[in-house]
PDB file of N, CA and C in Angstrom:
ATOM      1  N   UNK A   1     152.525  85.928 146.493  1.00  0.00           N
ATOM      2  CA  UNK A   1     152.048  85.467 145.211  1.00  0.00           C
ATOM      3  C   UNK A   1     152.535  86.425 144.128  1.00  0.00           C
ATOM      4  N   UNK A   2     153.378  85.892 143.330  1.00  0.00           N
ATOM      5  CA  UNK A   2     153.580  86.846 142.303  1.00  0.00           C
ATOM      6  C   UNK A   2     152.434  86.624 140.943  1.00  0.00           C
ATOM      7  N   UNK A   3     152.431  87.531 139.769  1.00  0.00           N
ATOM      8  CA  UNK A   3     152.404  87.220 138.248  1.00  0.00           C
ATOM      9  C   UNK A   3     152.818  87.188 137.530  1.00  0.00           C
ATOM     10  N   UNK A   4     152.671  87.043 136.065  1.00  0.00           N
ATOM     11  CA  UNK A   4     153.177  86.597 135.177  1.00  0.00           C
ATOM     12  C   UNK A   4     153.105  87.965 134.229  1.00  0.00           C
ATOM     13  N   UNK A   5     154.364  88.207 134.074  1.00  0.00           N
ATOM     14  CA  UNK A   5     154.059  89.583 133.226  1.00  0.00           C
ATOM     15  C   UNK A   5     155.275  89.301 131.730  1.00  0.00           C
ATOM     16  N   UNK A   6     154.833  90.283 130.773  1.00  0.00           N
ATOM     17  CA  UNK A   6     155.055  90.310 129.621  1.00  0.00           C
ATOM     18  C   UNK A   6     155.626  91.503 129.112  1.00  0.00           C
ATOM     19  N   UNK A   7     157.064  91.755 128.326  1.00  0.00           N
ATOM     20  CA  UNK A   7     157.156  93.093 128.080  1.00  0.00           C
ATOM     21  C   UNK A   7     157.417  92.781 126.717  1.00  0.00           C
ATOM     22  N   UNK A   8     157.184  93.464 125.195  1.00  0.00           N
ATOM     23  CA  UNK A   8     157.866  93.235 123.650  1.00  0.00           C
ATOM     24  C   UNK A   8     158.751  94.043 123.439  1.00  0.00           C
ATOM     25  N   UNK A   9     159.233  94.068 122.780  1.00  0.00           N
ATOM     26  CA  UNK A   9     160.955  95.560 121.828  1.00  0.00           C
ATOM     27  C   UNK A   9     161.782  94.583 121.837  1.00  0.00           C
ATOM     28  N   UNK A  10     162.714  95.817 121.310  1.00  0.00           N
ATOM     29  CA  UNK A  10     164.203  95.241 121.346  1.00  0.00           C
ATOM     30  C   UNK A  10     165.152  94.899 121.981  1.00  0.00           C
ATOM     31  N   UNK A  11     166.089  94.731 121.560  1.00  0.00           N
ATOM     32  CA  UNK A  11     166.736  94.226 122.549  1.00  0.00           C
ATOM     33  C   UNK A  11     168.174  95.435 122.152  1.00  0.00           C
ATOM     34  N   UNK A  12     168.226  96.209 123.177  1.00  0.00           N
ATOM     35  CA  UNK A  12     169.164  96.997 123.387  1.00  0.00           C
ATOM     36  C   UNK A  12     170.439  96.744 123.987  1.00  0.00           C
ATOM     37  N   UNK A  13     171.366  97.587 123.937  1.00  0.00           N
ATOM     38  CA  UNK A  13     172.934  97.441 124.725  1.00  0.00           C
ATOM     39  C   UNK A  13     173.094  98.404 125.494  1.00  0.00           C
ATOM     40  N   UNK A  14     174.127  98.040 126.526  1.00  0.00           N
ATOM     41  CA  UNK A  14     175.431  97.129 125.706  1.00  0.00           C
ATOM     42  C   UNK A  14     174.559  95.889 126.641  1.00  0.00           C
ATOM     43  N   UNK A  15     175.149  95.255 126.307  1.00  0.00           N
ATOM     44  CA  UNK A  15     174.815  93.401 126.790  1.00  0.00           C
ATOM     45  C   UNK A  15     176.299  92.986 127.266  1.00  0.00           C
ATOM     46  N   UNK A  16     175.921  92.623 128.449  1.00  0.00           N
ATOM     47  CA  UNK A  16     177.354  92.445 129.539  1.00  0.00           C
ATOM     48  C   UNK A  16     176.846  90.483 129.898  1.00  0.00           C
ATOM     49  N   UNK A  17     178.064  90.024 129.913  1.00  0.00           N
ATOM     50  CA  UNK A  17     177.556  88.745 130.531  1.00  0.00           C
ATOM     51  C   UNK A  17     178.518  88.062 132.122  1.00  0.00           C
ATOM     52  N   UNK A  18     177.903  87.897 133.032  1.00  0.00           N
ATOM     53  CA  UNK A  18     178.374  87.431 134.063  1.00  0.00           C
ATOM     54  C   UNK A  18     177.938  85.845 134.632  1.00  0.00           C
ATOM     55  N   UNK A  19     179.568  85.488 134.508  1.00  0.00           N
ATOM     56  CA  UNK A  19     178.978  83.934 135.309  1.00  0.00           C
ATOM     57  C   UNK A  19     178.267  83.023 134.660  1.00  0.00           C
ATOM     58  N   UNK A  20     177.668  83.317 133.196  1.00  0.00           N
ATOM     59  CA  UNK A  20     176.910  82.897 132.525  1.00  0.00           C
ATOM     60  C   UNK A  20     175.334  83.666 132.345  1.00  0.00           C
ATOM     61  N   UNK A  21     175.283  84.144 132.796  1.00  0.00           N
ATOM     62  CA  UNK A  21     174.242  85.333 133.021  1.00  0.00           C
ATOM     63  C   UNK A  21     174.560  86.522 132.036  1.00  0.00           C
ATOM     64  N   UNK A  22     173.315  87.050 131.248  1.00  0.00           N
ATOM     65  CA  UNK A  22     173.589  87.791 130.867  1.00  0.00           C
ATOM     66  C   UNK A  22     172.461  89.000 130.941  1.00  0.00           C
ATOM     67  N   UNK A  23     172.975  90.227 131.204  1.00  0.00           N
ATOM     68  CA  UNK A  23     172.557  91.764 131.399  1.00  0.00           C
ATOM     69  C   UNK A  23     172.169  92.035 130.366  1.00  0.00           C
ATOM     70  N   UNK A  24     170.884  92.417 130.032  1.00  0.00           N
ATOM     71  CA  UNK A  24     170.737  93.205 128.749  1.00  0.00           C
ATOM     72  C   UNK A  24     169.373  93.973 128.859  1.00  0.00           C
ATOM     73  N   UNK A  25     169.286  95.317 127.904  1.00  0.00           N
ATOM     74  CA  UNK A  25     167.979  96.182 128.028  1.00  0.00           C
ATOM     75  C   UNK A  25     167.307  95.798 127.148  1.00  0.00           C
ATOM     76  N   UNK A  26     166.073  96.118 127.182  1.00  0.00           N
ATOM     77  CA  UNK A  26     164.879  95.949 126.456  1.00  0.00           C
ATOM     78  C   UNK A  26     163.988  97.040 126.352  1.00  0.00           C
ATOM     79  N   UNK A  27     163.520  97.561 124.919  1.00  0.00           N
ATOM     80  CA  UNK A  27     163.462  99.431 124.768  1.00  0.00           C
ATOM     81  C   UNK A  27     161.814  98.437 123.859  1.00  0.00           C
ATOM     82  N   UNK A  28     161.280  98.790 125.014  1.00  0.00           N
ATOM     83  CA  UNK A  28     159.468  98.813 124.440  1.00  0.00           C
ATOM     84  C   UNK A  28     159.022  99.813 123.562  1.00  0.00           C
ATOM     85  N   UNK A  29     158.125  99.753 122.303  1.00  0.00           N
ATOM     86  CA  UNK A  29     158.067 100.242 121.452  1.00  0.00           C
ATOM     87  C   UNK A  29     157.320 101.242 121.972  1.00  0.00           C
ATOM     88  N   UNK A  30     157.681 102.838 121.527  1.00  0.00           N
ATOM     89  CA  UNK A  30     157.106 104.241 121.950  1.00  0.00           C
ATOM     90  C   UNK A  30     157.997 104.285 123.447  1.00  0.00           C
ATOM     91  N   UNK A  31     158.672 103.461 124.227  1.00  0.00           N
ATOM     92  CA  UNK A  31     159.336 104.306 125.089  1.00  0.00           C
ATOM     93  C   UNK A  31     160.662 105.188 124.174  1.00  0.00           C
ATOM     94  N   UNK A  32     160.769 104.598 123.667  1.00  0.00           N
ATOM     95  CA  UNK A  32     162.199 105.341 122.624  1.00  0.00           C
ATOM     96  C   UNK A  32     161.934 106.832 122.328  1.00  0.00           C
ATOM     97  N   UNK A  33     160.680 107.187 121.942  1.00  0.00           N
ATOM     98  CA  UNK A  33     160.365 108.540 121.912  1.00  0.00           C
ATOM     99  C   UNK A  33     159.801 109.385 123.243  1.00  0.00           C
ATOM    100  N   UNK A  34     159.499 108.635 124.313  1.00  0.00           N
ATOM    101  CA  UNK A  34     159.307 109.635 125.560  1.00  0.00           C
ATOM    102  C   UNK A  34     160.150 109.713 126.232  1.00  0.00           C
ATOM    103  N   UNK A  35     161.413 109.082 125.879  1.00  0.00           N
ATOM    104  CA  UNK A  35     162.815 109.175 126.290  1.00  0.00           C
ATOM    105  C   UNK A  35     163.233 108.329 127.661  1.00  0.00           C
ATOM    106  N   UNK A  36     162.112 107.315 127.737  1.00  0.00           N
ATOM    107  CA  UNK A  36     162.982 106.334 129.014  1.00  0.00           C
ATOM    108  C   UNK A  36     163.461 105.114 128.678  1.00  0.00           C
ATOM    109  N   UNK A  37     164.521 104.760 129.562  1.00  0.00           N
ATOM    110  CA  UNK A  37     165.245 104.229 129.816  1.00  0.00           C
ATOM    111  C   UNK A  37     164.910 102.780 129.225  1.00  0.00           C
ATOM    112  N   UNK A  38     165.709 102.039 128.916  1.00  0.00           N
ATOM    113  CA  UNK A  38     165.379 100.669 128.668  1.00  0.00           C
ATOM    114  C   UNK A  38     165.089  99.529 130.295  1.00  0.00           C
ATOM    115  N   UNK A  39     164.245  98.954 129.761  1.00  0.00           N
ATOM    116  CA  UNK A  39     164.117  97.758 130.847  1.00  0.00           C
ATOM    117  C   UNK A  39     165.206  97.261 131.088  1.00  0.00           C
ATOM    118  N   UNK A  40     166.196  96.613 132.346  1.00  0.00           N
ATOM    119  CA  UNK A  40     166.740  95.668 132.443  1.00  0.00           C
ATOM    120  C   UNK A  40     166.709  94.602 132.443  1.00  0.00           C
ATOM    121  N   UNK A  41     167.228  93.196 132.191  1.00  0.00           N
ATOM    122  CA  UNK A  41     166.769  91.694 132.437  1.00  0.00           C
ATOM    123  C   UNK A  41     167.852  91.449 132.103  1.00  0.00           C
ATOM    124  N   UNK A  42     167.906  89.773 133.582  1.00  0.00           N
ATOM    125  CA  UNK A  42     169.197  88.963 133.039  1.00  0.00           C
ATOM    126  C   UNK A  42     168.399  87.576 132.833  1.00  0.00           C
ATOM    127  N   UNK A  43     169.207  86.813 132.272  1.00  0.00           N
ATOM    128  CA  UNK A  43     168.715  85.334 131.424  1.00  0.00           C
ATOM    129  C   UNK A  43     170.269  84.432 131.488  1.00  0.00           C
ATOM    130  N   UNK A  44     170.083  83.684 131.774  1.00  0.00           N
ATOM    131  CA  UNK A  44     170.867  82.763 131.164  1.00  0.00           C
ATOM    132  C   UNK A  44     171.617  82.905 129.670  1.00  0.00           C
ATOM    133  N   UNK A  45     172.669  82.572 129.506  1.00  0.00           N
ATOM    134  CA  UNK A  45     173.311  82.633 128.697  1.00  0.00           C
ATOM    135  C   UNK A  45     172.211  82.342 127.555  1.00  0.00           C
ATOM    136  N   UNK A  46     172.335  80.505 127.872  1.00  0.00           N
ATOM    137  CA  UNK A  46     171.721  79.572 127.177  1.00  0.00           C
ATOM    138  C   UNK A  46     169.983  80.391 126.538  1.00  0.00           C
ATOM    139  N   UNK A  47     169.677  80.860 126.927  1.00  0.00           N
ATOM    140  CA  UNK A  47     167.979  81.560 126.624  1.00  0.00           C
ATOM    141  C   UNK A  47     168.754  82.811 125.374  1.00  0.00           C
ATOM    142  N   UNK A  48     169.690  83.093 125.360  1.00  0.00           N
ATOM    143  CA  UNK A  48     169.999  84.472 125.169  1.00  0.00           C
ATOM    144  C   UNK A  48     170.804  84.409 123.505  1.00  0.00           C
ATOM    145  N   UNK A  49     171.165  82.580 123.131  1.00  0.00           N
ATOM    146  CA  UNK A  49     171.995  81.942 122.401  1.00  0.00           C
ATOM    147  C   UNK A  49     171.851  82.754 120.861  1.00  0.00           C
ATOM    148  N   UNK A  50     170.825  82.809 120.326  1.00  0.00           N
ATOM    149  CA  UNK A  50     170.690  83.245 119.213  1.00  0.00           C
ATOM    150  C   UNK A  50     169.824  84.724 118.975  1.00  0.00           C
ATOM    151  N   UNK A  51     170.072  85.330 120.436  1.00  0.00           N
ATOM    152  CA  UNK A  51     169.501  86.801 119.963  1.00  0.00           C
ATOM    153  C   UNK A  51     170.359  87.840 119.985  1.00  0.00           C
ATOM    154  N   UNK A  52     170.524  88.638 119.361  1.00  0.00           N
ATOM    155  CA  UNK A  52     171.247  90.078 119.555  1.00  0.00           C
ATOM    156  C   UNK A  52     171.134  91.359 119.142  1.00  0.00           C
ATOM    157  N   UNK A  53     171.602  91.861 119.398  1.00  0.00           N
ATOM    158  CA  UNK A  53     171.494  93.681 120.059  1.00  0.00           C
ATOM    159  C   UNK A  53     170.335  93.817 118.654  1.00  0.00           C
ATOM    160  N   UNK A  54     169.022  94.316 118.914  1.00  0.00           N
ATOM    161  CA  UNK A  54     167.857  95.005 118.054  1.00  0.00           C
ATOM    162  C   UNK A  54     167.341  93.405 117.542  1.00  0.00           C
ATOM    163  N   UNK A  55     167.124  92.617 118.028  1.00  0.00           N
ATOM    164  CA  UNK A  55     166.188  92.134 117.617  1.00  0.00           C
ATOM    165  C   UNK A  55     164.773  91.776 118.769  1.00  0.00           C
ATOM    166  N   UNK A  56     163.502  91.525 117.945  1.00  0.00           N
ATOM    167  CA  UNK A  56     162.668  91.626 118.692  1.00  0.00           C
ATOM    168  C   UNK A  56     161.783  90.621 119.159  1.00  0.00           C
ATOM    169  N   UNK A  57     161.975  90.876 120.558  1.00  0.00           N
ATOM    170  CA  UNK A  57     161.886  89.709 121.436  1.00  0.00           C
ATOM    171  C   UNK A  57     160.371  90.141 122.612  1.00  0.00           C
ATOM    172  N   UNK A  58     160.020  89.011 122.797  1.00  0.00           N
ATOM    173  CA  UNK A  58     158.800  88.930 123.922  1.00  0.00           C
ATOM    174  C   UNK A  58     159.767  88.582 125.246  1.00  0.00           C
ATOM    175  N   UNK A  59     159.932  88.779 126.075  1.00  0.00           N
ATOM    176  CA  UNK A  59     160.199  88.753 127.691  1.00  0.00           C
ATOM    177  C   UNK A  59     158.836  88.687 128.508  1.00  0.00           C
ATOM    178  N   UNK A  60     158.939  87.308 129.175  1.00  0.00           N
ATOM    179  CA  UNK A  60     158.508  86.921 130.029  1.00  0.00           C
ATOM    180  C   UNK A  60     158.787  87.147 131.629  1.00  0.00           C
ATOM    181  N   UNK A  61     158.266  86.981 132.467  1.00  0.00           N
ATOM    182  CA  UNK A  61     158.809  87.422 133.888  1.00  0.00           C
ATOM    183  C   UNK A  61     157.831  87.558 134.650  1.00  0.00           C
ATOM    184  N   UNK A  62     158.727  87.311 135.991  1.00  0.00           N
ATOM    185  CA  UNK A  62     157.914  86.855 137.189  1.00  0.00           C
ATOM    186  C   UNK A  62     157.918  88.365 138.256  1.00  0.00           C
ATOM    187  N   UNK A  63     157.176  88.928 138.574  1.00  0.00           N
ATOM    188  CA  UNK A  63     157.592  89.927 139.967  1.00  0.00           C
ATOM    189  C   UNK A  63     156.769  90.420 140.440  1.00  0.00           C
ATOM    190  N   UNK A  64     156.304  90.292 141.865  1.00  0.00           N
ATOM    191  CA  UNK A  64     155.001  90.430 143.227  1.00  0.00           C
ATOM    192  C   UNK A  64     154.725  91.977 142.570  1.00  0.00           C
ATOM    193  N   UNK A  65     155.473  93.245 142.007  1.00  0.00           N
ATOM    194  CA  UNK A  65     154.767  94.461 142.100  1.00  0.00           C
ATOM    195  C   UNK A  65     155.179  94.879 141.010  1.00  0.00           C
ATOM    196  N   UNK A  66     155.051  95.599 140.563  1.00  0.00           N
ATOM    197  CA  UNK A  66     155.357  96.552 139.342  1.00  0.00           C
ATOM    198  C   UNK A  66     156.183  97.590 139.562  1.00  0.00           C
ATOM    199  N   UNK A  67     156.572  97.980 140.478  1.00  0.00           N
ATOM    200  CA  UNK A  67     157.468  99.044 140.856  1.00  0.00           C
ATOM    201  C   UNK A  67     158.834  99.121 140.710  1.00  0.00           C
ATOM    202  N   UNK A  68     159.555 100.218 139.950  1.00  0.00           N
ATOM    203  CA  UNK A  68     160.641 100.245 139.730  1.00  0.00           C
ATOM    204  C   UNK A  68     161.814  99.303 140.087  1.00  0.00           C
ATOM    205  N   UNK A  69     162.543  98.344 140.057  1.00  0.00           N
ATOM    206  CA  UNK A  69     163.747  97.509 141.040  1.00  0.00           C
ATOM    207  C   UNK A  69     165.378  98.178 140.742  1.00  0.00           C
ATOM    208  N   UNK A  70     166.021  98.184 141.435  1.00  0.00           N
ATOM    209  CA  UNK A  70     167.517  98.669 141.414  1.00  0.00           C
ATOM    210  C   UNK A  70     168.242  97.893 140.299  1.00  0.00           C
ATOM    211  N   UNK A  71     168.170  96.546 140.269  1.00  0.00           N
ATOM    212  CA  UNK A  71     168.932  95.184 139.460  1.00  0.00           C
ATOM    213  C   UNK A  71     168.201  95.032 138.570  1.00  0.00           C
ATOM    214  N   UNK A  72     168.574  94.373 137.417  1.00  0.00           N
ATOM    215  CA  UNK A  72     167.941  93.332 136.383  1.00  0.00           C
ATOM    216  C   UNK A  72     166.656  93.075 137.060  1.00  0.00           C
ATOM    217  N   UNK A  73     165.608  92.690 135.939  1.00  0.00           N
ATOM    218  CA  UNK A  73     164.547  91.457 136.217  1.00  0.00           C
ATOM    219  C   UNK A  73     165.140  90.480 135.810  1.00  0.00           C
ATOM    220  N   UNK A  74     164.748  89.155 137.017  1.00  0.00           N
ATOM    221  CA  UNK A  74     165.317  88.032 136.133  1.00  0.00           C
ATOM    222  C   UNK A  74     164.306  87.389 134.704  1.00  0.00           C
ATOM    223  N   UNK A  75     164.546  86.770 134.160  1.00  0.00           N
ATOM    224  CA  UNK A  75     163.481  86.379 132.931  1.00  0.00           C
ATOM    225  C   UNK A  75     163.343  84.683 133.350  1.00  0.00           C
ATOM    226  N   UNK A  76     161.769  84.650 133.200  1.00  0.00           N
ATOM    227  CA  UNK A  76     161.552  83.448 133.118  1.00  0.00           C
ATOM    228  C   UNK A  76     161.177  82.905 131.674  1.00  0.00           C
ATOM    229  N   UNK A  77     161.182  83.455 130.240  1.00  0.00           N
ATOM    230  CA  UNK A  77     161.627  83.293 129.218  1.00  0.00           C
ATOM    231  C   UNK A  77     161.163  83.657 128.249  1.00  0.00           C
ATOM    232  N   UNK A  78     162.051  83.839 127.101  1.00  0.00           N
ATOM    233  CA  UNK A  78     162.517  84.701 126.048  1.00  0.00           C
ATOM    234  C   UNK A  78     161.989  83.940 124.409  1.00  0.00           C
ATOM    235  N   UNK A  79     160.853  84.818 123.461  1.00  0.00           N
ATOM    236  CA  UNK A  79     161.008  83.989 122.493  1.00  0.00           C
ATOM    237  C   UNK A  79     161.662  85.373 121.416  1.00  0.00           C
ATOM    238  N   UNK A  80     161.532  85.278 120.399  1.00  0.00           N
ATOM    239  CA  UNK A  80     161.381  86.003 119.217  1.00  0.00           C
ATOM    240  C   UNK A  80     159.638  86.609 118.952  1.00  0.00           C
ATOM    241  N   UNK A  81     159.713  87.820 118.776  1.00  0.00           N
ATOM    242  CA  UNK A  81     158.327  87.894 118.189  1.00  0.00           C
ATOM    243  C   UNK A  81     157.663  87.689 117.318  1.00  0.00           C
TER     244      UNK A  81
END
């Protein structure tokens, strides 16, 4: 059983796209000053159409634990905040 989780910020680079898929970070507000890393997530092109690098977006997403992952999260979807 997974949940439904929520992350807000920006939307950071670089933004790589594969296959139609696209790679991109997401820098939650106050991680920027304790110095970690941006979130990963990939999305569909199509979800990804009219956002770019610093603007601020809600990410949606699906995943059984909270614990660190090697890859992207995938996104189950993306608005503007």
């Amino acid at each position: 059983m997974s949940e439904m989780l929520a992350e807000a910020g920006r939307i950071t680079g670089p933004i790589t796209e594969n296959s139609g898929e696209i790679i991109f970070g997401l820098q939650p507000s106050g991680t920027e000053l304790s110095g970690q890393k941006p979130i990963r997530f990939i999305a569909p092109a199509s979800q990804m159409a009219d956002l770019s690098d610093g603007d601020l977006i809600i990410v949606r997403f699906s995943r059984t634990d909270r614990s660190t992952v090697a890859g992207p999260v995938p996104v189950t979807s993306l608005s503007r905040a």
